[in-house]
N, C-alpha and C. Protein backbone atom coordinates (compact mmCIF):
# COMPACT_ATOMS: atom_id res chain seq x y z
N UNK A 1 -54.09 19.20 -27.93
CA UNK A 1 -54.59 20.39 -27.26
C UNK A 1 -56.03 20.62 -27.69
N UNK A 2 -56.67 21.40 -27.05
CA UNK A 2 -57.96 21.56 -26.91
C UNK A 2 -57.95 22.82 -28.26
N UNK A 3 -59.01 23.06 -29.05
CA UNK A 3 -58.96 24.28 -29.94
C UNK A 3 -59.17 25.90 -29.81
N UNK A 4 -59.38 25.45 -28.27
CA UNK A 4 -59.48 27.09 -27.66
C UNK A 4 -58.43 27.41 -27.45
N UNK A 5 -57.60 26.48 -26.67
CA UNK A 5 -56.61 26.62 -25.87
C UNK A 5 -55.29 26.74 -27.29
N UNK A 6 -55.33 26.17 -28.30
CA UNK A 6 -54.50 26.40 -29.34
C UNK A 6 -54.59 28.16 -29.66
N UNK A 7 -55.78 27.72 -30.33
CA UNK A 7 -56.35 29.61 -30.15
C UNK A 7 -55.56 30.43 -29.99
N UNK A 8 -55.70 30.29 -28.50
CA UNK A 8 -55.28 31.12 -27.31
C UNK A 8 -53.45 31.53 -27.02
N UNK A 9 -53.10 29.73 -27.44
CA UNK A 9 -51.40 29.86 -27.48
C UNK A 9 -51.18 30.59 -29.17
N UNK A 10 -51.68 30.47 -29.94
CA UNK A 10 -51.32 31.15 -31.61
C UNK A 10 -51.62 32.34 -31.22
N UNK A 11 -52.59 32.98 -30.50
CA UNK A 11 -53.11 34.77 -30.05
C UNK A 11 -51.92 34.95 -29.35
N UNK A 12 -51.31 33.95 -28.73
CA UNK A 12 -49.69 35.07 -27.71
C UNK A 12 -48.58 34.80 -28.42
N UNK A 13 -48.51 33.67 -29.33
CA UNK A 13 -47.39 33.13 -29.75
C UNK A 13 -47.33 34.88 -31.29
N UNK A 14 -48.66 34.97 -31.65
CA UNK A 14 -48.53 36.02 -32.93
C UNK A 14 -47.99 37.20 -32.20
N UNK A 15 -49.13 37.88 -31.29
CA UNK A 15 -48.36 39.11 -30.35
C UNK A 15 -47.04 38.87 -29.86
N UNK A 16 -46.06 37.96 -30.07
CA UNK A 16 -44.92 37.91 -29.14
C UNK A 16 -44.21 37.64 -30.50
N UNK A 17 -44.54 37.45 -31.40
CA UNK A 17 -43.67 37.41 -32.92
C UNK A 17 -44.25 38.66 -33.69
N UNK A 18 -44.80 39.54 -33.37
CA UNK A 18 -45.32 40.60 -33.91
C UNK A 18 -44.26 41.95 -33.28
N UNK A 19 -44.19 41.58 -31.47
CA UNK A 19 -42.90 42.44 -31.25
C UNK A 19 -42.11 42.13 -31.56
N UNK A 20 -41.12 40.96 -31.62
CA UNK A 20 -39.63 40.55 -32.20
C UNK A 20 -39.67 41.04 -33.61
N UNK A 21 -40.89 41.37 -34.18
CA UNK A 21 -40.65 41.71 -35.75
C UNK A 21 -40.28 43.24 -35.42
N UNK A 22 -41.27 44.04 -34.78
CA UNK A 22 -40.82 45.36 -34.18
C UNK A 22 -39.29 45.14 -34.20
N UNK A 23 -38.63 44.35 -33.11
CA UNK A 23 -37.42 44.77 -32.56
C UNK A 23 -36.74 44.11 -34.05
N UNK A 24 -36.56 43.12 -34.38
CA UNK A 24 -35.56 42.50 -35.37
C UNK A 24 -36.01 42.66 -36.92
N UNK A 25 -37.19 43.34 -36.95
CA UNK A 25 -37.45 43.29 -38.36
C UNK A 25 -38.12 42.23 -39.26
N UNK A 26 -37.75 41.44 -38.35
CA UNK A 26 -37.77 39.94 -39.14
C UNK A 26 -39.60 39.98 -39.55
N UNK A 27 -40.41 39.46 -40.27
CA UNK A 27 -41.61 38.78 -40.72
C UNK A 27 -41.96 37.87 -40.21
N UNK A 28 -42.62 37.24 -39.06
CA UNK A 28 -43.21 36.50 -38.74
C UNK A 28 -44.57 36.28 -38.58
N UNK A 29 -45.34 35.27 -39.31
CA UNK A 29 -46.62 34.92 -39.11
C UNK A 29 -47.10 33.80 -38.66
N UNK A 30 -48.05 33.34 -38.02
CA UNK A 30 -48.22 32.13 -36.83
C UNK A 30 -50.17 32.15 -37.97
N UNK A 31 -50.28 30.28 -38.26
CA UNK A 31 -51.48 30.61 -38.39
C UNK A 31 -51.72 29.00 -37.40
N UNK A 32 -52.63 28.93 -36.96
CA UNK A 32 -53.27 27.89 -36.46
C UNK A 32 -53.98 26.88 -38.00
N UNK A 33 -54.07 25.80 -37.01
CA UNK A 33 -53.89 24.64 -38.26
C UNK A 33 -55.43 24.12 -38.68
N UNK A 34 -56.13 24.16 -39.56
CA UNK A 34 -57.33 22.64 -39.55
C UNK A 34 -56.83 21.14 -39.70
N UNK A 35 -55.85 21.17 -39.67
CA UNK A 35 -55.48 19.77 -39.77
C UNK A 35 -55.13 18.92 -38.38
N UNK A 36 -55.29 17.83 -38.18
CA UNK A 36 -55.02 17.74 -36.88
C UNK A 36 -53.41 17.21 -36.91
N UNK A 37 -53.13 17.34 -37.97
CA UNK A 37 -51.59 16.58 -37.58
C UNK A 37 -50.97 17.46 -37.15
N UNK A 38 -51.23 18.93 -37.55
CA UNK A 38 -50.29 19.93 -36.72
C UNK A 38 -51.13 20.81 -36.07
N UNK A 39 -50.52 21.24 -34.99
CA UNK A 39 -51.06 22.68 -34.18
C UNK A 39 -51.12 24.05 -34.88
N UNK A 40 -49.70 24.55 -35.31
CA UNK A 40 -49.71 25.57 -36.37
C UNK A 40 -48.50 25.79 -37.22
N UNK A 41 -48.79 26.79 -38.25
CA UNK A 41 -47.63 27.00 -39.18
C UNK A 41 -47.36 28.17 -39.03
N UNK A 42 -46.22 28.24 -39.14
CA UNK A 42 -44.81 29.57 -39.18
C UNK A 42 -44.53 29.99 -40.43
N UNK A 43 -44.68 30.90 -40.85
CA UNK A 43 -44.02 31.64 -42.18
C UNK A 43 -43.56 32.40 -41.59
N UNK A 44 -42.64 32.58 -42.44
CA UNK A 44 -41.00 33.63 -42.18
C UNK A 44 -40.62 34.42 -43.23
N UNK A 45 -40.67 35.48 -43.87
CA UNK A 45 -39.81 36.52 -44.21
C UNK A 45 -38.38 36.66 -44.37
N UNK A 46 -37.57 35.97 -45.06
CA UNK A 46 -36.56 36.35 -44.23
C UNK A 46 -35.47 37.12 -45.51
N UNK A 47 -36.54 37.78 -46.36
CA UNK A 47 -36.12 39.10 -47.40
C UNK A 47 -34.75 40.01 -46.39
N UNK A 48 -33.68 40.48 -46.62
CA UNK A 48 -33.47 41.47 -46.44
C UNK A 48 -32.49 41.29 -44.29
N UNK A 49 -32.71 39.24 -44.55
CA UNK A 49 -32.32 39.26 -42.95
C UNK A 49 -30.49 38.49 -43.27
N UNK A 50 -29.92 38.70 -44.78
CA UNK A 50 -28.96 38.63 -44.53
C UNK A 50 -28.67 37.14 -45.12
N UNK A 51 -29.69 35.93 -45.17
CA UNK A 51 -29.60 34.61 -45.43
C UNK A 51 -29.92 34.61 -47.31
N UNK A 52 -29.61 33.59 -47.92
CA UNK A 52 -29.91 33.40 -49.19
C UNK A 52 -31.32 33.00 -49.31
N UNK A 53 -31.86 32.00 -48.60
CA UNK A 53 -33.29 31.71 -48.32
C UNK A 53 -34.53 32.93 -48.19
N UNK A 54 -35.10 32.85 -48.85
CA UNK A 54 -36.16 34.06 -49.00
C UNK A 54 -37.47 34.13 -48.09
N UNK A 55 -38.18 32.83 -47.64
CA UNK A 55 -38.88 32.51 -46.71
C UNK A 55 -39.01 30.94 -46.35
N UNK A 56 -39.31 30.59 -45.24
CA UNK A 56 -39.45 29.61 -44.43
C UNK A 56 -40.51 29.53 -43.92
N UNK A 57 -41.40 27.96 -44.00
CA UNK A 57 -42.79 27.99 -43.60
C UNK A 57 -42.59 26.77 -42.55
N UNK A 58 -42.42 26.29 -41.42
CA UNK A 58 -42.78 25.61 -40.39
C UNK A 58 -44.18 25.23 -39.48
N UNK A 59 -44.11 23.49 -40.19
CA UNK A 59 -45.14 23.04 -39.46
C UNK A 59 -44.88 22.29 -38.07
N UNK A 60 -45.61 22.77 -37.26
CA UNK A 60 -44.96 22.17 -35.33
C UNK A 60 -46.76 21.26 -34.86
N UNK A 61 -46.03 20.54 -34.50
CA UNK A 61 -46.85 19.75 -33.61
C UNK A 61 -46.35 19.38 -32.09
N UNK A 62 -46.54 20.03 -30.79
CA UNK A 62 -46.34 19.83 -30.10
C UNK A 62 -45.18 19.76 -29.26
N UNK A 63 -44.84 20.97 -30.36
CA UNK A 63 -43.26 21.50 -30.23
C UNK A 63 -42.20 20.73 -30.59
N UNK A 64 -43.00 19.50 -32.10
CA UNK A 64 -42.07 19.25 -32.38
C UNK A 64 -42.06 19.66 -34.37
N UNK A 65 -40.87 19.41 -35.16
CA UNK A 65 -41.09 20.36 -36.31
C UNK A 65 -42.11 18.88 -37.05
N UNK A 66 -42.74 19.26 -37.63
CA UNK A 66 -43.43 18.37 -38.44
C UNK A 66 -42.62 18.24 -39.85
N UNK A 67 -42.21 19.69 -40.47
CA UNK A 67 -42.26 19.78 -41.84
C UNK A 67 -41.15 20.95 -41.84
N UNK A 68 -40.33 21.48 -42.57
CA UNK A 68 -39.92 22.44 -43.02
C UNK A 68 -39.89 22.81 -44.67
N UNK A 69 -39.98 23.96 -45.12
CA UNK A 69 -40.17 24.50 -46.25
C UNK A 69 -39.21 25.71 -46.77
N UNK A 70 -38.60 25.51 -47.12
CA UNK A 70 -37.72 27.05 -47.36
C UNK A 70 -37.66 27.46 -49.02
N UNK A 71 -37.97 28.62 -49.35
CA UNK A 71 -37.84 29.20 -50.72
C UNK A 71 -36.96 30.11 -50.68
N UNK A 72 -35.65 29.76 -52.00
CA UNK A 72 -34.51 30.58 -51.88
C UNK A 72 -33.29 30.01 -51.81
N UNK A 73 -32.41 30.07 -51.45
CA UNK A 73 -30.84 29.92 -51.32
C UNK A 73 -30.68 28.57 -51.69
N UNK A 74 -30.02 27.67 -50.70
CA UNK A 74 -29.31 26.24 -51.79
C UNK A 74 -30.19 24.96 -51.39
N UNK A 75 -30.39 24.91 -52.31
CA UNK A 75 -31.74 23.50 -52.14
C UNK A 75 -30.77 22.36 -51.73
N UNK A 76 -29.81 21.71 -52.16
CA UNK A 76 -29.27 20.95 -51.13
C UNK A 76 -29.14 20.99 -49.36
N UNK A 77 -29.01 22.05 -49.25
CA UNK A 77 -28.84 23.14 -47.66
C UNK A 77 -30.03 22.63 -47.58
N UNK A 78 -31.17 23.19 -48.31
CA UNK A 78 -32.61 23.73 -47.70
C UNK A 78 -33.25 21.89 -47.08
N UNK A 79 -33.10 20.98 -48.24
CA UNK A 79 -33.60 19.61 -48.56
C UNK A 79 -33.23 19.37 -46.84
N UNK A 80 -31.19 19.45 -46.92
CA UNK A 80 -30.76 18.74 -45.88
C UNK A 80 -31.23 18.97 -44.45
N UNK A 81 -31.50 20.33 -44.41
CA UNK A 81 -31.77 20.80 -42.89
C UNK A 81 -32.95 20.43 -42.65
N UNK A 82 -34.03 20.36 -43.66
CA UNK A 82 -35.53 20.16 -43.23
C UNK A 82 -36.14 18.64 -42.81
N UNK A 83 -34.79 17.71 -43.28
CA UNK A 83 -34.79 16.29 -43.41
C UNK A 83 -34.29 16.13 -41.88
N UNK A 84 -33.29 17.26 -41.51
CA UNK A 84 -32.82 16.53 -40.36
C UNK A 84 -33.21 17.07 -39.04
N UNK A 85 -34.78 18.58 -39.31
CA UNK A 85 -35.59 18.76 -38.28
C UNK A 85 -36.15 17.89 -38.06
N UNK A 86 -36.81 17.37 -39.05
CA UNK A 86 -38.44 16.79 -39.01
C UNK A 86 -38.30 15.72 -37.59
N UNK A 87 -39.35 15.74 -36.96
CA UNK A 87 -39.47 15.06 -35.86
C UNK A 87 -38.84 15.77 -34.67
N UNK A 88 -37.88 16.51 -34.50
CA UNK A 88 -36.60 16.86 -33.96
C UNK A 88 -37.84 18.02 -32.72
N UNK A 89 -37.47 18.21 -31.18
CA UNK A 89 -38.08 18.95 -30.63
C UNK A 89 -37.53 20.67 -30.69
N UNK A 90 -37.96 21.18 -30.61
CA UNK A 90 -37.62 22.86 -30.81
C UNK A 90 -36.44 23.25 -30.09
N UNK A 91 -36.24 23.00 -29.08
CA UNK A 91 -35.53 23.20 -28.27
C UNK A 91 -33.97 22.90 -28.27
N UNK A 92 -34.57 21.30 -29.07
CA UNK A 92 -33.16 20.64 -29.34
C UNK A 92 -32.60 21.10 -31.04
N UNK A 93 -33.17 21.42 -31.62
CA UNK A 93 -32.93 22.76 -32.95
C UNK A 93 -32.23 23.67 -32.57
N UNK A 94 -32.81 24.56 -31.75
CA UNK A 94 -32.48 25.69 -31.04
C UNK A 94 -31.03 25.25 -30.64
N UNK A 95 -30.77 24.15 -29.88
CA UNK A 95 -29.53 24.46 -29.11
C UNK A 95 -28.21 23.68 -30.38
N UNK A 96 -28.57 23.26 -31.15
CA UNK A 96 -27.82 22.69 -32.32
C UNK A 96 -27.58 23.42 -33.61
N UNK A 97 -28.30 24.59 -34.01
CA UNK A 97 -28.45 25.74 -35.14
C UNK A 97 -27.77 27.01 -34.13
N UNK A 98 -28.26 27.42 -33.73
CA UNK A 98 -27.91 28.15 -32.98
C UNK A 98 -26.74 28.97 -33.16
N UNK A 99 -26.01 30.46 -33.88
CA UNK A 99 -25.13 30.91 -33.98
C UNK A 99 -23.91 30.38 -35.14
N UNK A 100 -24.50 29.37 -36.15
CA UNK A 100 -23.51 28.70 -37.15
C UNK A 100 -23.79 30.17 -37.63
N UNK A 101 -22.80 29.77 -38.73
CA UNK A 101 -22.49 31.33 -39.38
C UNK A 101 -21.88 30.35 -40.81
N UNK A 102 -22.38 31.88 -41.89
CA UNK A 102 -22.05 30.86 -43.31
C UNK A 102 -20.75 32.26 -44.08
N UNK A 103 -20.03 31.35 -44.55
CA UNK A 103 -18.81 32.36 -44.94
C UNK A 103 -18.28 32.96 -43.99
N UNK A 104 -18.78 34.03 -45.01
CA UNK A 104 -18.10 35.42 -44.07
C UNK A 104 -19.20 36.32 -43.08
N UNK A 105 -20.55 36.07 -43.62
CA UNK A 105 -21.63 36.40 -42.85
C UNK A 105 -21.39 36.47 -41.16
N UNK A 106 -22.62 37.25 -40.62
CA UNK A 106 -22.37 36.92 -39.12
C UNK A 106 -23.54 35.78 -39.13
N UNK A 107 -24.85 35.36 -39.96
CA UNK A 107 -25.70 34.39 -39.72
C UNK A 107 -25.61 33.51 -40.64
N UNK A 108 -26.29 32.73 -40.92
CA UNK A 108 -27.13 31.72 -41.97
C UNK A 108 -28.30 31.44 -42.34
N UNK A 109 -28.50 30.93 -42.97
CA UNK A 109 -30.27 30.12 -42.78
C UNK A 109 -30.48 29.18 -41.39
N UNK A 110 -29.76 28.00 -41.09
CA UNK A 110 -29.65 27.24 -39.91
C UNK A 110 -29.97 28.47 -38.37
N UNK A 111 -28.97 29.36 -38.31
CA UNK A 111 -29.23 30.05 -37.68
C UNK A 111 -30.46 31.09 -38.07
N UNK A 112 -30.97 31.14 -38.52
CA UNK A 112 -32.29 32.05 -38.94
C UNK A 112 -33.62 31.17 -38.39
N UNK A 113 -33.13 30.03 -38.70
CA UNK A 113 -34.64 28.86 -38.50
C UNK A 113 -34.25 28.52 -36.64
N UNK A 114 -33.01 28.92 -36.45
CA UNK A 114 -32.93 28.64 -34.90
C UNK A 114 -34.11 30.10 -34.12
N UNK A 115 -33.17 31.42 -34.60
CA UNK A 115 -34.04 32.25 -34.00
C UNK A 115 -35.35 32.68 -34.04
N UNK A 116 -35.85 32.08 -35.39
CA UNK A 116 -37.02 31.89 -35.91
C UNK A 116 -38.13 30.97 -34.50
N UNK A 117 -37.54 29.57 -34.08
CA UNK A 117 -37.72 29.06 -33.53
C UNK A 117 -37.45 29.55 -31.85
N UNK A 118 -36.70 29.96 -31.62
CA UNK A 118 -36.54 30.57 -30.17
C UNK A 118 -37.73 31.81 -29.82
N UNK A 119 -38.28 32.54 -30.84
CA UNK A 119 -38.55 33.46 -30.59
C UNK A 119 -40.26 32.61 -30.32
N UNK A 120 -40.69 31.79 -30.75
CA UNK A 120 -41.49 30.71 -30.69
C UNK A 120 -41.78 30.20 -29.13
N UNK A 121 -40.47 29.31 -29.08
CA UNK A 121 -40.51 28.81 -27.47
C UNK A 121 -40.50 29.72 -26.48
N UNK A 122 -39.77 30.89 -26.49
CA UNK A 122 -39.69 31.08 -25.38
C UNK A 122 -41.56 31.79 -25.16
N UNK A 123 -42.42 32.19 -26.39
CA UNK A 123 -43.90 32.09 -25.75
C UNK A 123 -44.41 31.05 -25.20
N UNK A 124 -44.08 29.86 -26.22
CA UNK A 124 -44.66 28.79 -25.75
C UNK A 124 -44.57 28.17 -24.03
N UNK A 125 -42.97 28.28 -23.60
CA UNK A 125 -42.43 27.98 -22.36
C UNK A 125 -43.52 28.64 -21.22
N UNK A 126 -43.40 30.51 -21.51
CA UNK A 126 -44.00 31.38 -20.95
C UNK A 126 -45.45 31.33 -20.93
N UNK A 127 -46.17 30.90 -21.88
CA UNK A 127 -47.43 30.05 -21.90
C UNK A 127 -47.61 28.89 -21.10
N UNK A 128 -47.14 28.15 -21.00
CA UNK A 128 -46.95 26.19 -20.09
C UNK A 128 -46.96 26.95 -18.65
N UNK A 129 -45.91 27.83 -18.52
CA UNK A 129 -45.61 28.27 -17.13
C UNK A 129 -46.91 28.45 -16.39
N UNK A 130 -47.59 29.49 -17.27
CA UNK A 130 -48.95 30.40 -16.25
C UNK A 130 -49.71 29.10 -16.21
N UNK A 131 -49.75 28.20 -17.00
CA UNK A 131 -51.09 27.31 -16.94
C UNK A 131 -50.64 26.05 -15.64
C-alpha cells in the first residue's frame, strides 16, 4: 500500500476501534508501521475483559497476522495460538476463534484475539468497499 493510503486506513481503522472501545470497553490502539514488513500494530488492553492475558500486540500485513504477542495468562496457550496465527488471514482467525469459551467463562483469550480482530476487518472490508 501506498503511505497515505495506510495513513488513511489506520485514521478509520483507530476511529472505528475507538467506538467499539466506547461500546465494549475494550482498549484498542492501531499504530501504523516504519517497517515495511508490516502495515500496522494492534495493542489490546484486555485488563478487566474477563481473559487471563493482560494485553495483546498484533502485527498485520495485508490482513494477514505477521506476529502475535500476548502478556499474561498461560504461555503455553499464548506461544501456541500465536504460532498457529502467524501467516493465517484475519478472516480465517475470525471464523476459527470465534466464540471458544474457557471453563466456565463465557470468553477466552482465542476468542478475545477473534473480536479483537473482527472489530479490525470489518473497517478494513468497509474501507476496500468505498475505494
Amino acid at each position: 500500500m501506498f503511505t497515505r493510503e495506510i495513513q488513511e486506513l489506520q485514521e478509520e481503522i483507530y476511529a472505528h476501534c475507538m467506538e467499539q472501545r466506547e461500546k465494549n470497553k475494550m482498549k484498542i490502539n492501531i499504530y501504523p508501521s516504519q517497517d515495511d514488513r508490516i502495515d500496522y500494530t494492534i495493542e489490546c488492553d484486555l485488563s478487566g475483559e474477563g481473559v487471563c492475558a493482560k494485553n495483546m500486540m498484533i502485527e498485520v500485513k495485508n490482513d494477514v497476522i505477521i506476529d502475535l504477542y500476548t502478556q499474561g495468562g498461560c504461555a503455553g496457550n499464548a506461544i501456541g495460538i500465536a504460532n498457529l496465527v502467524k501467516g493465517q488471514k484475519i478472516q480465517d482467525i475470525i471464523e476459527r476463534l470465534e466464540g471458544i469459551k474457557c471453563g466456565n467463562k463465557n470468553t477466552s483469550c482465542p476468542d478475545k484475539l477473534a473480536e479483537i480482530l473482527k472489530n479490525i476487518a470489518s473497517e478494513t472490508m468497509e474501507k476496500q468497499t468505498q475505494n
